[in-house]
Protein backbone atom coordinates (compact mmCIF):
# COMPACT_ATOMS: atom_id res chain seq x y z
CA UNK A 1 0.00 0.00 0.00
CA UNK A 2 1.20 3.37 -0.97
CA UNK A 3 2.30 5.75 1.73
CA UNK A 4 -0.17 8.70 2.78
CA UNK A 5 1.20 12.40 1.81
CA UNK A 6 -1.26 15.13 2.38
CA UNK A 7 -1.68 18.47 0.03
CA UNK A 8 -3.18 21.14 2.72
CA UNK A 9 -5.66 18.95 4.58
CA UNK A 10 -6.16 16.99 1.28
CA UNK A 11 -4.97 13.17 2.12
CA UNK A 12 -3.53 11.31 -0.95
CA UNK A 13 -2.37 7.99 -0.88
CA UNK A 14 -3.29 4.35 1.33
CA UNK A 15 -6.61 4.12 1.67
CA UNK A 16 -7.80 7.23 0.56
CA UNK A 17 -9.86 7.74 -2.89
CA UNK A 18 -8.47 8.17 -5.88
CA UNK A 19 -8.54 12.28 -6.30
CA UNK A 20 -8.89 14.67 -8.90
CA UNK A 21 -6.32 17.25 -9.82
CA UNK A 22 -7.31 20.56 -12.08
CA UNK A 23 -5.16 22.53 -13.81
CA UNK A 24 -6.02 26.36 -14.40
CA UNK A 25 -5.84 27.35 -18.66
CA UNK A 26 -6.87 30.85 -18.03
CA UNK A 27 -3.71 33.81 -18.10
CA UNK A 28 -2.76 34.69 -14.76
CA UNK A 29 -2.97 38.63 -15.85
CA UNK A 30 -7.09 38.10 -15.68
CA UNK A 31 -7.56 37.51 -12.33
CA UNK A 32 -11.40 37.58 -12.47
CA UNK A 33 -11.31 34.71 -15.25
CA UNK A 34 -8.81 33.13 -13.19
CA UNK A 35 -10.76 33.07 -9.69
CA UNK A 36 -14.53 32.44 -11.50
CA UNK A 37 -12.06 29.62 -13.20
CA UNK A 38 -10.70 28.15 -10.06
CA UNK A 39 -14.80 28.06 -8.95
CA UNK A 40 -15.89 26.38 -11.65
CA UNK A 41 -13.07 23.45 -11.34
CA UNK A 42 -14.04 23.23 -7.84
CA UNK A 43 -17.42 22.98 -8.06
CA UNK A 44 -17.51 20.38 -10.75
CA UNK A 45 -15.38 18.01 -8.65
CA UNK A 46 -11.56 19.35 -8.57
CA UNK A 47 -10.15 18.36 -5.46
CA UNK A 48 -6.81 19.94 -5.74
CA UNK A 49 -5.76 22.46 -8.90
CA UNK A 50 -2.72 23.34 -10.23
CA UNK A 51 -1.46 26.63 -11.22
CA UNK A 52 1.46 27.68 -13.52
CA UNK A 53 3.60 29.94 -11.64
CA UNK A 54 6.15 31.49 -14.24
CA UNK A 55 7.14 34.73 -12.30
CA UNK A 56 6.89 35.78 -8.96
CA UNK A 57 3.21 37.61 -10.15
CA UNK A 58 2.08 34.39 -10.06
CA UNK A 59 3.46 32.98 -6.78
CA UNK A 60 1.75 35.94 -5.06
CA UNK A 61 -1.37 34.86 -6.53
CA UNK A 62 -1.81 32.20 -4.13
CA UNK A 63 -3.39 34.03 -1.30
CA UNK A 64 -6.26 35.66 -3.69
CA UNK A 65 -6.68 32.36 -5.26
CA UNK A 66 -6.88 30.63 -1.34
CA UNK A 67 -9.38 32.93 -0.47
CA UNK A 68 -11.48 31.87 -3.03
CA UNK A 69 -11.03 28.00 -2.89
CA UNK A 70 -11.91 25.40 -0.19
CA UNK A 71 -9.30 23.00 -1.74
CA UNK A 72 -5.67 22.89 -1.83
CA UNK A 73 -3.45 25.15 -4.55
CA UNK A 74 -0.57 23.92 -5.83
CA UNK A 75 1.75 25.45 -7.77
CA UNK A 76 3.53 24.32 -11.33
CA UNK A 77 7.23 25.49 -11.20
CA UNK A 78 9.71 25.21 -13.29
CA UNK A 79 13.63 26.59 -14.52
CA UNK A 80 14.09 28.54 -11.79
CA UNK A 81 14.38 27.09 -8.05
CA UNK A 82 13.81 30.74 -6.24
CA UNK A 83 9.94 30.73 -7.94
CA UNK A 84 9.48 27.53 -5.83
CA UNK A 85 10.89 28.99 -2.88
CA UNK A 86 8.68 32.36 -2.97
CA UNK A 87 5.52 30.11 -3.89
CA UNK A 88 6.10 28.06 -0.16
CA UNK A 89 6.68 31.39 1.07
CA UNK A 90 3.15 32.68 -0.52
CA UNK A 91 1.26 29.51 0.95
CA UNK A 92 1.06 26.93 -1.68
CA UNK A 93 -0.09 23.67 -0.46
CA UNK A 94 2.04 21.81 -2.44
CA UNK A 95 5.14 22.41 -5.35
CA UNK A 96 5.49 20.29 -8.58
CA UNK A 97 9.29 20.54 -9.70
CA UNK A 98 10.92 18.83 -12.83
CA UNK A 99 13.90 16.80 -12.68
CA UNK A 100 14.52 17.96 -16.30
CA UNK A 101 14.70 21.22 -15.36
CA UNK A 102 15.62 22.21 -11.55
CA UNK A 103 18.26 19.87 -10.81
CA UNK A 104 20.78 21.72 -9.33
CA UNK A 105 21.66 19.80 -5.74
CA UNK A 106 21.93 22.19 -3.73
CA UNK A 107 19.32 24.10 -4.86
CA UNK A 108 17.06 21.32 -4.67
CA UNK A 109 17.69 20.49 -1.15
CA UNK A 110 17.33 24.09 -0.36
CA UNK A 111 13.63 23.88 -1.45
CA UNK A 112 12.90 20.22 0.81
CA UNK A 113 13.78 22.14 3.62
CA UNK A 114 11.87 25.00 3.46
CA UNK A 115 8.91 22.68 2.41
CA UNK A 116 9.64 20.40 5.31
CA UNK A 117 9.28 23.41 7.31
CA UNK A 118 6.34 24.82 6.25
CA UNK A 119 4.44 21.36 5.70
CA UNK A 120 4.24 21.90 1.98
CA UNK A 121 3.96 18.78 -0.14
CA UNK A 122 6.47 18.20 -3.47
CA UNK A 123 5.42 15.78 -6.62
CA UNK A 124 8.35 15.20 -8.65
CA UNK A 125 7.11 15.66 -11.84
CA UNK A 126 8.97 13.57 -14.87
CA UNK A 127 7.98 13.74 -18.25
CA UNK A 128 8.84 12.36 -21.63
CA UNK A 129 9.33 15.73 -23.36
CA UNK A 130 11.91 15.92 -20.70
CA UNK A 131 14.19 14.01 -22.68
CA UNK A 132 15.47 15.83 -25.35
CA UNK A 133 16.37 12.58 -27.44
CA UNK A 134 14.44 9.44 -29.80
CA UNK A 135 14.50 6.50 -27.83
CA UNK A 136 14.71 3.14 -29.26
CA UNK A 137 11.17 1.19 -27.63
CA UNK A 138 8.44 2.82 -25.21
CA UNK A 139 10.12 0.63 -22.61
CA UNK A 140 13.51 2.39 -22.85
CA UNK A 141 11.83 5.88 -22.24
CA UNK A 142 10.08 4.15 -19.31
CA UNK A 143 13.00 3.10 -17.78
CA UNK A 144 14.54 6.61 -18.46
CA UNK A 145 11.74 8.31 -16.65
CA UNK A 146 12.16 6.14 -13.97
CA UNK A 147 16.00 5.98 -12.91
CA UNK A 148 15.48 10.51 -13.14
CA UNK A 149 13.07 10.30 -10.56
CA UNK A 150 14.69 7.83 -8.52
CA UNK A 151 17.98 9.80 -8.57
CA UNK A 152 15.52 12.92 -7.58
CA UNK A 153 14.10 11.29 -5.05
CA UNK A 154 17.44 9.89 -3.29
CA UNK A 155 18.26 14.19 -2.56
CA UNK A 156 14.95 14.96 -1.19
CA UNK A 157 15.48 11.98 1.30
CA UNK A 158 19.07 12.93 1.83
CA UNK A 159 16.90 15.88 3.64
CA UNK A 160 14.69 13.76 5.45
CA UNK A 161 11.54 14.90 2.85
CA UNK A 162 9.31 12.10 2.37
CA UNK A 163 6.43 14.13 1.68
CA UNK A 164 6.85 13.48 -1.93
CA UNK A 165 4.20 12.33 -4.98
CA UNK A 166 5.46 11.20 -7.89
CA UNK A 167 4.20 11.27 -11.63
CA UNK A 168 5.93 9.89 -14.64
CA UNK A 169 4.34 11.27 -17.82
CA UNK A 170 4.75 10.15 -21.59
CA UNK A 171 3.18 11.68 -24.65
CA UNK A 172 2.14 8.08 -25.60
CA UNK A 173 0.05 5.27 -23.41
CA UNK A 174 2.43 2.27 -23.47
CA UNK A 175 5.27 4.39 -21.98
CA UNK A 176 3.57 6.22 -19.19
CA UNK A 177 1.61 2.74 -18.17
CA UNK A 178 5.45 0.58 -18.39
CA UNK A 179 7.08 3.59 -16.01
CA UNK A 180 3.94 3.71 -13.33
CA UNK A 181 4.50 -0.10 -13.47
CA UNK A 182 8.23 -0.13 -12.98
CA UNK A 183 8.03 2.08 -10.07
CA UNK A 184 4.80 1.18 -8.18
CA UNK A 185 7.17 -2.08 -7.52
CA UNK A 186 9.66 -0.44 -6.35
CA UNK A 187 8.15 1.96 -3.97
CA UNK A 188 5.61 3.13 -2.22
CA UNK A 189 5.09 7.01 -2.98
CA UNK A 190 1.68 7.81 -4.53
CA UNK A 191 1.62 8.25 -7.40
CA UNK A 192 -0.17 10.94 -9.76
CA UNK A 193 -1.43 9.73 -13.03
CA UNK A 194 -2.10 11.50 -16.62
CA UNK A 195 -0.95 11.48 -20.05
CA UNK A 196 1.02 14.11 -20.60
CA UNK A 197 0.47 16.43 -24.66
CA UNK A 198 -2.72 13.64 -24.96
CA UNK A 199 -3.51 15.47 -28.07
CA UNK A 200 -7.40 17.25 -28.87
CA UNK A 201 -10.52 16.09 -26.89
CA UNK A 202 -11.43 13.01 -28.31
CA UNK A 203 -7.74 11.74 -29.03
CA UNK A 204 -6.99 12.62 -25.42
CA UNK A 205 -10.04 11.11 -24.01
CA UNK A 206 -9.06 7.68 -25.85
CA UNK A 207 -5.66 8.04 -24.57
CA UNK A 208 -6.32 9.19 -21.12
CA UNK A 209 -9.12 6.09 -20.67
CA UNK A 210 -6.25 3.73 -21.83
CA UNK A 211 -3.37 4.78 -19.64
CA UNK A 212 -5.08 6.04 -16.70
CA UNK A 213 -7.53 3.07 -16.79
CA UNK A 214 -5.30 0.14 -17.34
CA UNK A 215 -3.14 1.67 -14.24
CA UNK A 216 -6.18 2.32 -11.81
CA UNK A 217 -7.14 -1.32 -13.15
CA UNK A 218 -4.34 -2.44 -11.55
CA UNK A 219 -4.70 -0.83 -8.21
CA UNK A 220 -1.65 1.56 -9.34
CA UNK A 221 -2.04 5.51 -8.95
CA UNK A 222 -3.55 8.04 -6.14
CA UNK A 223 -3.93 11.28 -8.15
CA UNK A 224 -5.48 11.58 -11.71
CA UNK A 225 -4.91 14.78 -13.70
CA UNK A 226 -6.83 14.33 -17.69
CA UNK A 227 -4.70 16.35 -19.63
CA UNK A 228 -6.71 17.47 -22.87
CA UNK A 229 -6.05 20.36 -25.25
CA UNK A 230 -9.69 21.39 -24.66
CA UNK A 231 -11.02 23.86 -21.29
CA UNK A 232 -10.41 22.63 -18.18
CA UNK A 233 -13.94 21.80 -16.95
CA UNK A 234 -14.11 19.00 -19.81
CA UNK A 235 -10.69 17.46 -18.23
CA UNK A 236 -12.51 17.35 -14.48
CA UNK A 237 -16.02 15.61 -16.63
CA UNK A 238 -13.63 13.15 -17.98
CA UNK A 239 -12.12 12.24 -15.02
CA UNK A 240 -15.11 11.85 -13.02
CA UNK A 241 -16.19 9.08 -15.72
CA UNK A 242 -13.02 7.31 -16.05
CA UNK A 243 -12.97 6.42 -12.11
CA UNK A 244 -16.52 5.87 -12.55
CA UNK A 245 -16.31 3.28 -15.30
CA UNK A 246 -13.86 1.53 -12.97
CA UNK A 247 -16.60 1.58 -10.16
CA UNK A 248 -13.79 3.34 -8.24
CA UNK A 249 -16.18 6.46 -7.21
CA UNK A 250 -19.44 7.66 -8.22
CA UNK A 251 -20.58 10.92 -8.86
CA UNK A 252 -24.56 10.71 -9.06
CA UNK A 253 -26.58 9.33 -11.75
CA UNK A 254 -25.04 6.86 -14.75
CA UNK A 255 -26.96 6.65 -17.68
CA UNK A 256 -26.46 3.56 -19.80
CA UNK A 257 -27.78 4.23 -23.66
CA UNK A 258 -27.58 1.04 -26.48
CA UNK A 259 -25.48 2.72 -29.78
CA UNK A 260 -29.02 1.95 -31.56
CA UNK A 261 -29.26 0.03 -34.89
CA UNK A 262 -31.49 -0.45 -37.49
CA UNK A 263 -33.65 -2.57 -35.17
CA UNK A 264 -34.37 0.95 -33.02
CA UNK A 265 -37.62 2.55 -34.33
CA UNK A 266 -37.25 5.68 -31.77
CA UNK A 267 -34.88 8.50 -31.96
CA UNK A 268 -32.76 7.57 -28.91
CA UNK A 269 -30.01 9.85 -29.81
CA UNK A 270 -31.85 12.80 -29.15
CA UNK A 271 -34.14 11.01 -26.30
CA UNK A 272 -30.75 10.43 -24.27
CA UNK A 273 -29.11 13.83 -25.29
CA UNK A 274 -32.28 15.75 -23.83
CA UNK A 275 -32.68 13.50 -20.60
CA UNK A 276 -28.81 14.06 -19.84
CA UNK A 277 -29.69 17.78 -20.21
CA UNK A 278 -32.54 17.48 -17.82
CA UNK A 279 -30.65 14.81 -15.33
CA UNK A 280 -28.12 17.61 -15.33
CA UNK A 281 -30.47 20.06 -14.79
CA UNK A 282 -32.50 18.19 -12.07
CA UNK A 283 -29.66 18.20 -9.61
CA UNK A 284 -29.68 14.62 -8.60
CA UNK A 285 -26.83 13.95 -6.80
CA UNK A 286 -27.68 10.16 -6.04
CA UNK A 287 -26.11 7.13 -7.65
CA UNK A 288 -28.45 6.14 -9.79
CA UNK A 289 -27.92 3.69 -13.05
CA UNK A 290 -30.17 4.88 -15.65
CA UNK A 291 -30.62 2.86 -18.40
CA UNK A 292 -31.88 3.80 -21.70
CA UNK A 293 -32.88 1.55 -24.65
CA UNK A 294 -33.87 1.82 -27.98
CA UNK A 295 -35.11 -2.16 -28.97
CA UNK A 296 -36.14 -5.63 -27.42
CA UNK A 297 -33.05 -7.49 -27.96
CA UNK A 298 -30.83 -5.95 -25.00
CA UNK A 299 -33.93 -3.55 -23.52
CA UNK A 300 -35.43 -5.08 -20.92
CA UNK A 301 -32.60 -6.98 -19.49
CA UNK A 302 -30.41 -3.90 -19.42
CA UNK A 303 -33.70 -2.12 -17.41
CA UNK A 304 -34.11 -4.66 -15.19
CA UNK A 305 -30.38 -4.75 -13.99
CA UNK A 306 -30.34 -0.96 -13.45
CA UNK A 307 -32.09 1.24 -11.00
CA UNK A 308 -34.46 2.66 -13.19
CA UNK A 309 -34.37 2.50 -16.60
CA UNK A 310 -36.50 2.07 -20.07
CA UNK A 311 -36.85 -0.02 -23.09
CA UNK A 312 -38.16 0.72 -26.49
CA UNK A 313 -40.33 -1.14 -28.85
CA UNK A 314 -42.41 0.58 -31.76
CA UNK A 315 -42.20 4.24 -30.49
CA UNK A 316 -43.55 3.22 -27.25
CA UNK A 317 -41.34 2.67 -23.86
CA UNK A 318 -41.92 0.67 -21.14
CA UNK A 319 -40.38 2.64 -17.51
CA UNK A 320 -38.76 -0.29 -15.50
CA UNK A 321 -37.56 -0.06 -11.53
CA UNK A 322 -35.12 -3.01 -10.71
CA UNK A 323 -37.89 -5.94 -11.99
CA UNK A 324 -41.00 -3.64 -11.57
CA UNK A 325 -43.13 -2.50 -14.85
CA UNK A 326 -43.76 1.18 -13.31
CA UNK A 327 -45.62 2.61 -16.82
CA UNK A 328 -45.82 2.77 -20.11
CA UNK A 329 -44.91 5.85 -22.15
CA UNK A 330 -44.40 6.92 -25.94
CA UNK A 331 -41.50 8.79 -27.64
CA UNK A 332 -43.26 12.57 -26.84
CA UNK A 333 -43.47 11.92 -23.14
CA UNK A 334 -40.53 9.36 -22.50
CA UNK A 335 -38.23 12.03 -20.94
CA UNK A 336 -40.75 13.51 -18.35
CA UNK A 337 -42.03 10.54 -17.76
CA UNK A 338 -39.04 8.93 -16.86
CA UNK A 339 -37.86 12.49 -15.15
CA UNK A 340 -40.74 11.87 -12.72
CA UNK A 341 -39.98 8.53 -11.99
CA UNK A 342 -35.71 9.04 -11.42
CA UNK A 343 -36.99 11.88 -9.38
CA UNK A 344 -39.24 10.10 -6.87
CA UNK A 345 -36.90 7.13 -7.09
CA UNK A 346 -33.67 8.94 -5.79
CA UNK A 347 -36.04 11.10 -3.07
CA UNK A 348 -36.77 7.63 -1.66
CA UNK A 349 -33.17 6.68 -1.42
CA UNK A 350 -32.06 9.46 0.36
């Protein structure tokens, strides 16, 4: 079992969940984007963000950012070791520093001891555009990634800092799974997960599924960070699914949908795009698995093993609860029929 390390209050590690780290897009010169940012990541289900602190502007941005937040801050640093001094100063909860980049020995160790002494945590951060060279296999880079981050680690422990998360990053999903692997046997740091440069949404989102679920999977990584070139809400969504595929947490109501076929004589595409709209709308917090079906083949069996759920025949649905026929309904009054029903369903579970 990993070791516990805790950002702020935030505990990472043993037996804790698996959290969610978000990472603030918006320029740190708007401060009003940045804050109604910061609230927005929060409220969707960050438990910890990240911020890019590139001058000392941005390290002083920590107490207006604190204000604003219930959840720890951490901040991004890299090239220059003083940045990550002034951000512990500020009252970051925790520092990310790169191997590739701040390696300097002494200077390192200078930062573990002001962290030790202001209870600050430090992930050491390793990443395959690190590396400024091809490599001959995804194993090879995996193996790279690992021995920097082990020879990181021995100076932070030279100064009695243990209070240390790890992530090893690659571009590409066989690398970053090989290197969590490698070192998850080895020791017993937590260890943050992501993809690192995943590509666009739906290129990341296949990536990001792949690497981060085969690892969680396996019982292997604390933290998960979705790293998409799309806003940061989207990353936080994706996240939140991922651990919920994996039955790892829940975060209220799961609607299962059949891809339809030629078999499906309703418009289920739009049925389920306008009942997510209202789910999301409704508030239901509750975790619920909503299942919604366009023919007989799959239907009722898929209705009967979820909470609540429908199936379609010939434009007409039939509103299931576990193995109870509840109503019938057509295509016009599916969704607030079945509204009603998820409603007064999740108000008797509570």
């Amino acid at each position: 079992m990993t070791k516990v390390v805790k950002i702020g209050s935030l505990k990472i590690g043993g037996k804790n969940p698996i959290r969610i780290k978000g990472m603030l897009k918006t320029p740190t010169s708007n401060r009003k984007s940045l804050i109604k940012e910061a609230k927005r990541l929060e409220k969707e289900g960050a438990e910890v963000i990240r911020l890019a602190v590139k001058d000392q502007k941005d390290a002083k941005l920590a107490g207006i950012l604190k204000e604003q937040l219930s959840i720890p801050l951490v901040a991004d640093v890299h090239f220059h070791y003083q940045l990550a001094l002034l951000a512990i100063k500020e009252g970051f909860d925790g520092i990310r520093l790169n191997p590739a980049n701040i390696y300097n020995k002494k200077q390192v160790r200078q930062i573990a001891r002001l962290a030790k002494a202001k209870g600050v945590s430090i992930r050491v951060g390793v990443n395959s555009g690190g590396f400024k060279r091809k490599f001959s296999s995804s194993g090879e880079l995996a193996e790279q990634m690992v021995k920097r981050c082990e020879s990181y680690l021995k100076i932070l422990e030279a100064e009695s800092f243990f209070d240390t998360m790890v992530s090893l990053k690659g571009s590409d999903v066989l690398s970053t799974i090989t290197a969590n692997r490698i070192f998850s046997s080895r020791h017993n740091y937590p260890l943050h997960l992501g993809i690192t440069a995943s590509g666009p949404f739906l290129e990341g989102v296949v990536k990001s599924s792949l690497g981060l679920g085969s690892l969680l999977g396996e019982g292997i990584g604390n933290v998960i960070r979705v790293s998409l070139t799309s806003p940061s809400l989207r990353e936080i969504e994706v996240a939140k699914y991922i651990l919920a595929a994996l039955d790892l947490r829940r975060f209220g109501p799961e609607i299962i949908s059949c891809p339809t076929c030629s078999r499906c004589e309703v418009k289920l595409i739009n049925i389920v795009d306008e009942f997510k709209k209202e789910l999301t709308r409704s508030k239901i917090t509750k975790s619920l698995r909503i299942a919604i079906m366009g023919c007989v083949v799959n239907g009722p069996g898929e209705a009967y093993q979820a909470d609540i759920g429908v199936a379609f025949g010939k434009r007409k649905g039939v509103i299931f609860k576990k193995d109870k026929i509840l109503l019938q309904s057509n295509e016009n009054r599916i969704i607030s029929d079945l509204m009603k029903e998820v409603k007064r369903y999740g108000l008797k579970q509570n």
